[in-house]
C-alpha atoms as a PDB file:
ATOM      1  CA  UNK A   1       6.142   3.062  48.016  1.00  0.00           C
ATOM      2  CA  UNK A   2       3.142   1.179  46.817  1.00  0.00           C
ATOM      3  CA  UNK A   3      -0.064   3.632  47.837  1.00  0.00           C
ATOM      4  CA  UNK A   4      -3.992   3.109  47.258  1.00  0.00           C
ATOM      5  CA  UNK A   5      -6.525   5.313  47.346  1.00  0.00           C
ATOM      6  CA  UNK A   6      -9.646   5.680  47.265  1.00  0.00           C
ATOM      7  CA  UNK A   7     -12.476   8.350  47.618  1.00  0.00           C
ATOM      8  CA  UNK A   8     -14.962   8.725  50.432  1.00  0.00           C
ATOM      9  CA  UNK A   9     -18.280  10.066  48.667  1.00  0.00           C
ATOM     10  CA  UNK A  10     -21.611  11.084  50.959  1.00  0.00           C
ATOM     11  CA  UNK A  11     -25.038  10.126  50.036  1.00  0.00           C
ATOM     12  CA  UNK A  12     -25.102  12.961  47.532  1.00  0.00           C
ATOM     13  CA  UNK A  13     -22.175  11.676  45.586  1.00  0.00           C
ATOM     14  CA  UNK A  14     -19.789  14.682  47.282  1.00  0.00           C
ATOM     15  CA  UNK A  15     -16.387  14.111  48.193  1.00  0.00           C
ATOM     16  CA  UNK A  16     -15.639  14.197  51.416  1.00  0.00           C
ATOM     17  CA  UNK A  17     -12.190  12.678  51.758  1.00  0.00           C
ATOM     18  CA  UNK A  18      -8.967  10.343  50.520  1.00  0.00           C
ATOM     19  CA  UNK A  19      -8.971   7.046  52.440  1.00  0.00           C
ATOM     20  CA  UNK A  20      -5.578   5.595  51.840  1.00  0.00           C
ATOM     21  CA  UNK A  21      -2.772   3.014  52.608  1.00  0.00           C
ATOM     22  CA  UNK A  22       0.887   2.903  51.590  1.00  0.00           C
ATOM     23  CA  UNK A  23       2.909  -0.058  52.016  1.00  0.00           C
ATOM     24  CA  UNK A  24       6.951   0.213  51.857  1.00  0.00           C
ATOM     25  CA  UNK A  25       8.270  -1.372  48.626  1.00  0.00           C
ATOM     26  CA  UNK A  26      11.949  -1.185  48.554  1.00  0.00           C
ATOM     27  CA  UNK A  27      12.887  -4.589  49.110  1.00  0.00           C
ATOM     28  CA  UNK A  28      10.379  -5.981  46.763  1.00  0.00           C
ATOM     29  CA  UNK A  29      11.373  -3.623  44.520  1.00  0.00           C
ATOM     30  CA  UNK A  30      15.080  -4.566  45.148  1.00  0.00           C
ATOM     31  CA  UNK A  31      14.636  -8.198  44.790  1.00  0.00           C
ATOM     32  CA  UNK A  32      12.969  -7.055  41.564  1.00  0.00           C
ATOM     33  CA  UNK A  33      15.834  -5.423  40.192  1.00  0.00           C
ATOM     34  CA  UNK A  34      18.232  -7.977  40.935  1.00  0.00           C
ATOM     35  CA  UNK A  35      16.311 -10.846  39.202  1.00  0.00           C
ATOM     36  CA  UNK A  36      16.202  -8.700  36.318  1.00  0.00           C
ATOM     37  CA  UNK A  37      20.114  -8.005  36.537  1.00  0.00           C
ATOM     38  CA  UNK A  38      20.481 -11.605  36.660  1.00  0.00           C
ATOM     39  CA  UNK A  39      18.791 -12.670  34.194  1.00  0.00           C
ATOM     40  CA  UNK A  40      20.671  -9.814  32.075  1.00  0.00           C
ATOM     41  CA  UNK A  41      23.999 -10.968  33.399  1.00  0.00           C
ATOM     42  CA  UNK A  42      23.099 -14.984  32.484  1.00  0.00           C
ATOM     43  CA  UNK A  43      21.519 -13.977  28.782  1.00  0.00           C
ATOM     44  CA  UNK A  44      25.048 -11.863  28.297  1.00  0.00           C
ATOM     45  CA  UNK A  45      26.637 -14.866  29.432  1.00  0.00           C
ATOM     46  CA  UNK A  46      24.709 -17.454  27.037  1.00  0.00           C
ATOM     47  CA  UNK A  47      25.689 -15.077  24.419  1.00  0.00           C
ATOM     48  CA  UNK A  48      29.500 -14.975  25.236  1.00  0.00           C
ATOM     49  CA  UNK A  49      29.016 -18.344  24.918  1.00  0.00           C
ATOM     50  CA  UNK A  50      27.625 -19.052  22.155  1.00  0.00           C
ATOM     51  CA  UNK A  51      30.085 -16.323  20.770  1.00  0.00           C
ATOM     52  CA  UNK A  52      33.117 -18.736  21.823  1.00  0.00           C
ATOM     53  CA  UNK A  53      32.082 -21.898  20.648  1.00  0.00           C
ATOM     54  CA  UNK A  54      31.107 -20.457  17.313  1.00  0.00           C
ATOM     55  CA  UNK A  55      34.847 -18.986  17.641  1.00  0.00           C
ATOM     56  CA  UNK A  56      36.076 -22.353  18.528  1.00  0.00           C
ATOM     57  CA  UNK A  57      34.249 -24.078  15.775  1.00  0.00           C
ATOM     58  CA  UNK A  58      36.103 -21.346  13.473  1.00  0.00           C
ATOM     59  CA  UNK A  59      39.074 -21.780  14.553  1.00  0.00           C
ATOM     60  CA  UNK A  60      38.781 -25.929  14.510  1.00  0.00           C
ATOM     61  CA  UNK A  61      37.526 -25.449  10.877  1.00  0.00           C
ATOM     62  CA  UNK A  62      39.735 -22.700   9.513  1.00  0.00           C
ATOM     63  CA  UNK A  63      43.628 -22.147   8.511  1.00  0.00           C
ATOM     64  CA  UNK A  64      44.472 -19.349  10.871  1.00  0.00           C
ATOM     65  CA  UNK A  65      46.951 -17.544   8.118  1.00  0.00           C
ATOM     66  CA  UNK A  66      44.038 -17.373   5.226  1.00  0.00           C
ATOM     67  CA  UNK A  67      41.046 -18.110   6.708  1.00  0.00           C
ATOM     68  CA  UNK A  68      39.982 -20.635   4.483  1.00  0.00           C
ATOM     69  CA  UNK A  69      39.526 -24.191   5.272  1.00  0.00           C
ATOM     70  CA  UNK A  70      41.704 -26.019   6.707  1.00  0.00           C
ATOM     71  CA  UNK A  71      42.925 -29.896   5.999  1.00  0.00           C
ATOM     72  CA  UNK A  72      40.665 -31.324   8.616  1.00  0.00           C
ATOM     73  CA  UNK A  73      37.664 -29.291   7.049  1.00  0.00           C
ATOM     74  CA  UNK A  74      38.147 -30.223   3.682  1.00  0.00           C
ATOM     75  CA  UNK A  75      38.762 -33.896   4.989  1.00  0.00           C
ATOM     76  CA  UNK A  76      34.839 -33.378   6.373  1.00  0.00           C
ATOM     77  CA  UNK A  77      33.698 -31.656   3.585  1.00  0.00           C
ATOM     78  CA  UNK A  78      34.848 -33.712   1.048  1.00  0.00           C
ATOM     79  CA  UNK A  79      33.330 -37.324   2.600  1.00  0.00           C
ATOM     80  CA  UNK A  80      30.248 -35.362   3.182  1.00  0.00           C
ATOM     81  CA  UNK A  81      29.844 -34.267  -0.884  1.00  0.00           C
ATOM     82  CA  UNK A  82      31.021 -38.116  -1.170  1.00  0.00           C
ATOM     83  CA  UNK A  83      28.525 -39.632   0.480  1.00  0.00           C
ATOM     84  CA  UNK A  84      25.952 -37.023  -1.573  1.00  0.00           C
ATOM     85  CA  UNK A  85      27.420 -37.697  -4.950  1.00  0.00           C
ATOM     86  CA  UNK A  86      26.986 -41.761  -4.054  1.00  0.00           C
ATOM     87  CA  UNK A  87      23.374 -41.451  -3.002  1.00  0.00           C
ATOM     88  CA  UNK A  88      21.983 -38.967  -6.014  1.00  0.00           C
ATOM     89  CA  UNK A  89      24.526 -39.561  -8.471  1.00  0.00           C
ATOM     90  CA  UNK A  90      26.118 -35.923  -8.767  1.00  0.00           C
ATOM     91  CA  UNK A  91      29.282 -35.117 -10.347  1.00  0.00           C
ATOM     92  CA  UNK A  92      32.064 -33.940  -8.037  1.00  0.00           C
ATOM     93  CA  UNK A  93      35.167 -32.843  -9.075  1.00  0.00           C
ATOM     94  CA  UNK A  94      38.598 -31.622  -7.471  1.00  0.00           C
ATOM     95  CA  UNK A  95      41.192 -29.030  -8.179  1.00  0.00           C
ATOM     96  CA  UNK A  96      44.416 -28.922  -6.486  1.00  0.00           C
ATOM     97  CA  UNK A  97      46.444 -25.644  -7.057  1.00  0.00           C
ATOM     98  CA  UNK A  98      50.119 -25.176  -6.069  1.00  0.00           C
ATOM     99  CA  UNK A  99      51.548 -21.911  -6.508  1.00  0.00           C
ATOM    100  CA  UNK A 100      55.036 -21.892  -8.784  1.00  0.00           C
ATOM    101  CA  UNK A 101      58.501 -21.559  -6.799  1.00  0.00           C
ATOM    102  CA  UNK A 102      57.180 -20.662  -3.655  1.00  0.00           C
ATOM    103  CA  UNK A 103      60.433 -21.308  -1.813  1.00  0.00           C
ATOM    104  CA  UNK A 104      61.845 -18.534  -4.414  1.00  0.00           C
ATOM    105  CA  UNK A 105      59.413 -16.051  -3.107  1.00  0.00           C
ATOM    106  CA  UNK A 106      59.971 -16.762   0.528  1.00  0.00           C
ATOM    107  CA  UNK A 107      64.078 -16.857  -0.041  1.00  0.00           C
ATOM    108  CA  UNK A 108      63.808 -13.413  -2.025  1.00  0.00           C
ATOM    109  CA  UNK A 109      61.255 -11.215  -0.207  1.00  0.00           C
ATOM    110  CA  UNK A 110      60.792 -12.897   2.870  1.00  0.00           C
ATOM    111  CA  UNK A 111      58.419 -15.099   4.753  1.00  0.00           C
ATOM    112  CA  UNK A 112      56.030 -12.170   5.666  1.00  0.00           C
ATOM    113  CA  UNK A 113      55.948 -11.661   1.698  1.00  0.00           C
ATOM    114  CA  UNK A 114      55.179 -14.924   1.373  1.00  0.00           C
ATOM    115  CA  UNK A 115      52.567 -15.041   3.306  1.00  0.00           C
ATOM    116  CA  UNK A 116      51.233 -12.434   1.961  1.00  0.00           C
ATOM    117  CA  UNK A 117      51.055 -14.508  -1.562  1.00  0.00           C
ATOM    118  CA  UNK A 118      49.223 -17.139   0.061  1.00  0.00           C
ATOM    119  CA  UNK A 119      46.648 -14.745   1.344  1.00  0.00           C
ATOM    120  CA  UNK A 120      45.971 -12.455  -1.155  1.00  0.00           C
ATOM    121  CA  UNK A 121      46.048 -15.922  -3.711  1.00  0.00           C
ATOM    122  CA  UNK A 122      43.282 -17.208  -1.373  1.00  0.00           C
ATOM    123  CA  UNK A 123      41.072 -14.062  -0.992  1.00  0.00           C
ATOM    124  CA  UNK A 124      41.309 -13.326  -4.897  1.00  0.00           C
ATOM    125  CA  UNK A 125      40.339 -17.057  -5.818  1.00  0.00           C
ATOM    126  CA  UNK A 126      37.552 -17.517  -3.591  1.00  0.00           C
ATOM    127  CA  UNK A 127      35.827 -14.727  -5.028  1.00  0.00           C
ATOM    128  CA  UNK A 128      35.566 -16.379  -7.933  1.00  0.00           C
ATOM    129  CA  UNK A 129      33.811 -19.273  -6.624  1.00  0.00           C
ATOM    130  CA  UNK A 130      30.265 -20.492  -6.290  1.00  0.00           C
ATOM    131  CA  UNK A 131      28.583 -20.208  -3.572  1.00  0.00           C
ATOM    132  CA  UNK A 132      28.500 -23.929  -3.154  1.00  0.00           C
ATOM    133  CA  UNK A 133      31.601 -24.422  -3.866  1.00  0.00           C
ATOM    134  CA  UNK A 134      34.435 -25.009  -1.143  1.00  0.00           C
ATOM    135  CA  UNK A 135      38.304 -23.642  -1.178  1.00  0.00           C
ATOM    136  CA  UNK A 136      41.034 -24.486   1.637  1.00  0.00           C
ATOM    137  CA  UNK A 137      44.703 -25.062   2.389  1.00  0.00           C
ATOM    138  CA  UNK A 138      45.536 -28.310   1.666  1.00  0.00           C
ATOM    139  CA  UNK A 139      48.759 -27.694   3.315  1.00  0.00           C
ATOM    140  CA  UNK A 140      51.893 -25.029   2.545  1.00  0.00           C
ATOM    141  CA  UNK A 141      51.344 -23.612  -0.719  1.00  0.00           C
ATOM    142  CA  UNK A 142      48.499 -26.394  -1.800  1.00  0.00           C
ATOM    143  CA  UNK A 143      45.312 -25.134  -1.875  1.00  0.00           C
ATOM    144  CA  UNK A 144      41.852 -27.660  -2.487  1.00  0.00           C
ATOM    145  CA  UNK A 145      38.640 -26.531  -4.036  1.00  0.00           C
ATOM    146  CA  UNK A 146      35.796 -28.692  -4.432  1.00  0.00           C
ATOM    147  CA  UNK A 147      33.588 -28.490  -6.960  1.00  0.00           C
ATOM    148  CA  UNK A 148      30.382 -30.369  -5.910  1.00  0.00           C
ATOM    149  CA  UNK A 149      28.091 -30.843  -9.041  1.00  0.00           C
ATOM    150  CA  UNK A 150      30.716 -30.256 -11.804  1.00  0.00           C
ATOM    151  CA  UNK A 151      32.363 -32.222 -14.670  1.00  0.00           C
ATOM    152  CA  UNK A 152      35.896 -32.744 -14.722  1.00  0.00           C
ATOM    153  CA  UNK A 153      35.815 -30.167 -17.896  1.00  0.00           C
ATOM    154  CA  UNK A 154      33.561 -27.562 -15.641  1.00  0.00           C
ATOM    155  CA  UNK A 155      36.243 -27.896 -13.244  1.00  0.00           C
ATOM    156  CA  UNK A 156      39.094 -27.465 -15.523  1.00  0.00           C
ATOM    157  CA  UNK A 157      37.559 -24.138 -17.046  1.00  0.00           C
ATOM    158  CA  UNK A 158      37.462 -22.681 -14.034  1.00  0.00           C
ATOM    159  CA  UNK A 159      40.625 -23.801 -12.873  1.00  0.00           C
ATOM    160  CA  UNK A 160      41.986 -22.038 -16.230  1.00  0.00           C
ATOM    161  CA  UNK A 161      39.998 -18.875 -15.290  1.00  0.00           C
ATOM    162  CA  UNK A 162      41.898 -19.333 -11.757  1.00  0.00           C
ATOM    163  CA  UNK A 163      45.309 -19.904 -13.457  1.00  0.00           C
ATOM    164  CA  UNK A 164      44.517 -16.667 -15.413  1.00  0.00           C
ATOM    165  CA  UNK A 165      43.852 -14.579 -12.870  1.00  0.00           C
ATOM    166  CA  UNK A 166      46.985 -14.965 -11.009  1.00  0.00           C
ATOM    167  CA  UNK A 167      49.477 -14.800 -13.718  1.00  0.00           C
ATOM    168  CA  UNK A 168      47.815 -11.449 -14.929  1.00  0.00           C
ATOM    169  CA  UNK A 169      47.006  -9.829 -11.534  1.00  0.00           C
ATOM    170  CA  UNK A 170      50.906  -8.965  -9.668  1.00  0.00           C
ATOM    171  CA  UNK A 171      51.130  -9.216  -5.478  1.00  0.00           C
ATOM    172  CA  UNK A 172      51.954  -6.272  -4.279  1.00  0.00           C
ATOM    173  CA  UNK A 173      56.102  -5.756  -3.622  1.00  0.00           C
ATOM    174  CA  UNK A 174      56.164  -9.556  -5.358  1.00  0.00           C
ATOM    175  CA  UNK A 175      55.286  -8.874  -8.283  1.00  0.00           C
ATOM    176  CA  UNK A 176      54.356 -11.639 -10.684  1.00  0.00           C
ATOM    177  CA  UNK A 177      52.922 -15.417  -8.879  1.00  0.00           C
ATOM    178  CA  UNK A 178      51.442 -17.974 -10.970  1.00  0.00           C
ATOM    179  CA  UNK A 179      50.606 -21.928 -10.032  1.00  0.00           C
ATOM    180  CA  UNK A 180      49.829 -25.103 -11.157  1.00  0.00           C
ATOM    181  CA  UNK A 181      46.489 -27.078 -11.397  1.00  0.00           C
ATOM    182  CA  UNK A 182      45.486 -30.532 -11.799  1.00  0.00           C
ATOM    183  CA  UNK A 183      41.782 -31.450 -11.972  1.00  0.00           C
ATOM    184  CA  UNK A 184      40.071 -34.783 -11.729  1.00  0.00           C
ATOM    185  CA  UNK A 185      36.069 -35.439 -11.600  1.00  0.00           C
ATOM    186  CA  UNK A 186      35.557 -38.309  -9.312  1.00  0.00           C
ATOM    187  CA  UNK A 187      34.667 -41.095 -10.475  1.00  0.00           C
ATOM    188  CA  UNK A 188      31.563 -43.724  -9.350  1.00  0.00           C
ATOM    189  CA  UNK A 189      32.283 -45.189  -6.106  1.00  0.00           C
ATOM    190  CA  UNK A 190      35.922 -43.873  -6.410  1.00  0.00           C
ATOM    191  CA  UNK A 191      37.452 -44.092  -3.011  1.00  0.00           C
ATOM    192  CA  UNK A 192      38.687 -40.754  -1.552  1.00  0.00           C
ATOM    193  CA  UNK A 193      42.467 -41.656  -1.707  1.00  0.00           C
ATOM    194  CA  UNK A 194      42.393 -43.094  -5.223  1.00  0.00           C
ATOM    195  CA  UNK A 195      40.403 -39.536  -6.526  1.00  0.00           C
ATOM    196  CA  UNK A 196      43.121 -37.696  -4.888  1.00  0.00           C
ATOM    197  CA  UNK A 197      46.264 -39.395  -6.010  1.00  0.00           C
ATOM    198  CA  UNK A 198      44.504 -38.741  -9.340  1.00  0.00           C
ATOM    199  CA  UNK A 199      44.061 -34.831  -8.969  1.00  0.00           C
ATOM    200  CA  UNK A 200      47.585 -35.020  -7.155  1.00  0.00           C
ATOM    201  CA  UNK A 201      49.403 -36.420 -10.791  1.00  0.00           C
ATOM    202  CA  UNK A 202      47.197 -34.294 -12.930  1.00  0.00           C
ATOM    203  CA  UNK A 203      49.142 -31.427 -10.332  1.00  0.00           C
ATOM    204  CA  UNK A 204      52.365 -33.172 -10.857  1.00  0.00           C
ATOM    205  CA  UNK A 205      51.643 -33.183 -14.752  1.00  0.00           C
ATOM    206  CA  UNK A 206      51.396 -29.381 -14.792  1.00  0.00           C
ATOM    207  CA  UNK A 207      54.643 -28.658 -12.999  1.00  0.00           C
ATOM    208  CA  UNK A 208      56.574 -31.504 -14.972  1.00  0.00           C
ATOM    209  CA  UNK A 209      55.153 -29.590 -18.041  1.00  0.00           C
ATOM    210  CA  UNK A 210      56.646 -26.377 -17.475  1.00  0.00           C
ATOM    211  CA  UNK A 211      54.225 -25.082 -14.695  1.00  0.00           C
ATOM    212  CA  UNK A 212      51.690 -22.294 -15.001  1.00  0.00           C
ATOM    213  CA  UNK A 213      49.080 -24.435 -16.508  1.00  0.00           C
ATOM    214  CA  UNK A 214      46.366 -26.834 -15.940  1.00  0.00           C
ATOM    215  CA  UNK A 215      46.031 -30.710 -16.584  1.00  0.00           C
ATOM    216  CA  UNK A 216      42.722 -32.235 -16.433  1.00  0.00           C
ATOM    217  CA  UNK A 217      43.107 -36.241 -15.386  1.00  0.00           C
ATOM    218  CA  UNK A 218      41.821 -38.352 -18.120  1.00  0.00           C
ATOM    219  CA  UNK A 219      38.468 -39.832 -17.363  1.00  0.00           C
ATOM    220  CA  UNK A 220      37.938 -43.736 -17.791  1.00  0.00           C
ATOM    221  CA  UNK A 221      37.664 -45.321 -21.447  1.00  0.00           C
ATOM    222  CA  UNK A 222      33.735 -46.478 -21.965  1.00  0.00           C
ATOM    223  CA  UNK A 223      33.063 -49.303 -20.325  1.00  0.00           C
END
């Protein structure tokens, strides 16, 4: 109910009575309440929304066994630093990882062991990365990280600190997992495809050389 009242006073200023009127609310009131649920209901809707696409965009953007980026990701990624590195002239630099005798460690302790190697590889390395720097699956046991304002020789110390830490860290019922790295700063106005057949043979190098180890790709003579 929706009352008003007010008091009747006599010349004296002595109350002498309650005037009042009361008007029957309940379907204002109702109307009320369901405007409110429904714009509860819509906002929990917008935000199960919002919720999904930003799932979606996860799930467009990420490898679903390590969570890290996927190849269409670093595809995007990588033009993007391109087209940065062209306009302000930044160094940019690639390493391509490949962990040793994979197909051994699937054959011998399984695929779920495997994948376990590939996971535990990716969580341990990306810790070790900059904040700005990127790290995805290039594709089975391949793994990319970019390096956006780095030398070739930044990159390769870090890809040595990388190389390090999984030879001297075991997986857990594995035991012992190392990998391969090649490394190659991009050069200026270097197409994509001719930077990355250049970080792919520095990779090659490493394994041809007896694995566990990382190769740097040469950069140009001056001039």
């Amino acid at each position: 109910m929706d009352v008003i009242a007010l008091p009747v006073l006599d010349e004296q200023g002595t109350f002498l009575e309650l005037l009042g009127v009361s008007r029957d609310i309940t379907e204002r009131k109702r109307t009320a309440l369901e405007l409110q649920q429904a714009r509860a209901d819509a906002e929990a809707a917008n935000r199960a929304l919002l919720a999904a696409n930003r799932a979606l965009e996860r799930l467009a953007s990420t490898d679903g066994l390590t969570g890290l980026w996927n190849r269409r990701e670093l595809d995007e990624r990588v033009r993007r630093e391109i087209d940065r590195a062209d306009r302000y002239g930044d160094d940019l630099s690639l390493v391509l990882y490949d962990i040793d005798h994979f197909k051994t460690i699937n054959d011998r302790f399984g695929h779920p062991a495997g994948d376990r190697v590939l996971v535990e590889l990716g969580r341990r390395l990306r810790s070790q990365l900059r904040e700005s720097d990127g790290l995805g699956r290039w594709g089975g046991e391949e793994f990319l990280v970019l390096m956006p304002h780095s030398s070739g020789e930044e990159a390769r110390r870090l890809a040595e600190k990388l190389r390090r830490l999984v030879a001297e860290t075991p997986v857990e019922d594995v035991g012992t997992v190392t990998a391969s790295f090649g490394v190659a700063q991009r050069r200026p106005q270097e197409p994509a495809e001719a930077w990355f057949r250049r970080v792919d043979g520095a990779l090659y190098r490493a394994k041809q050389a007896g694995r566990n180890r990382v190769e740097l790709d040469p950069e140009p003579p001056a001039g």
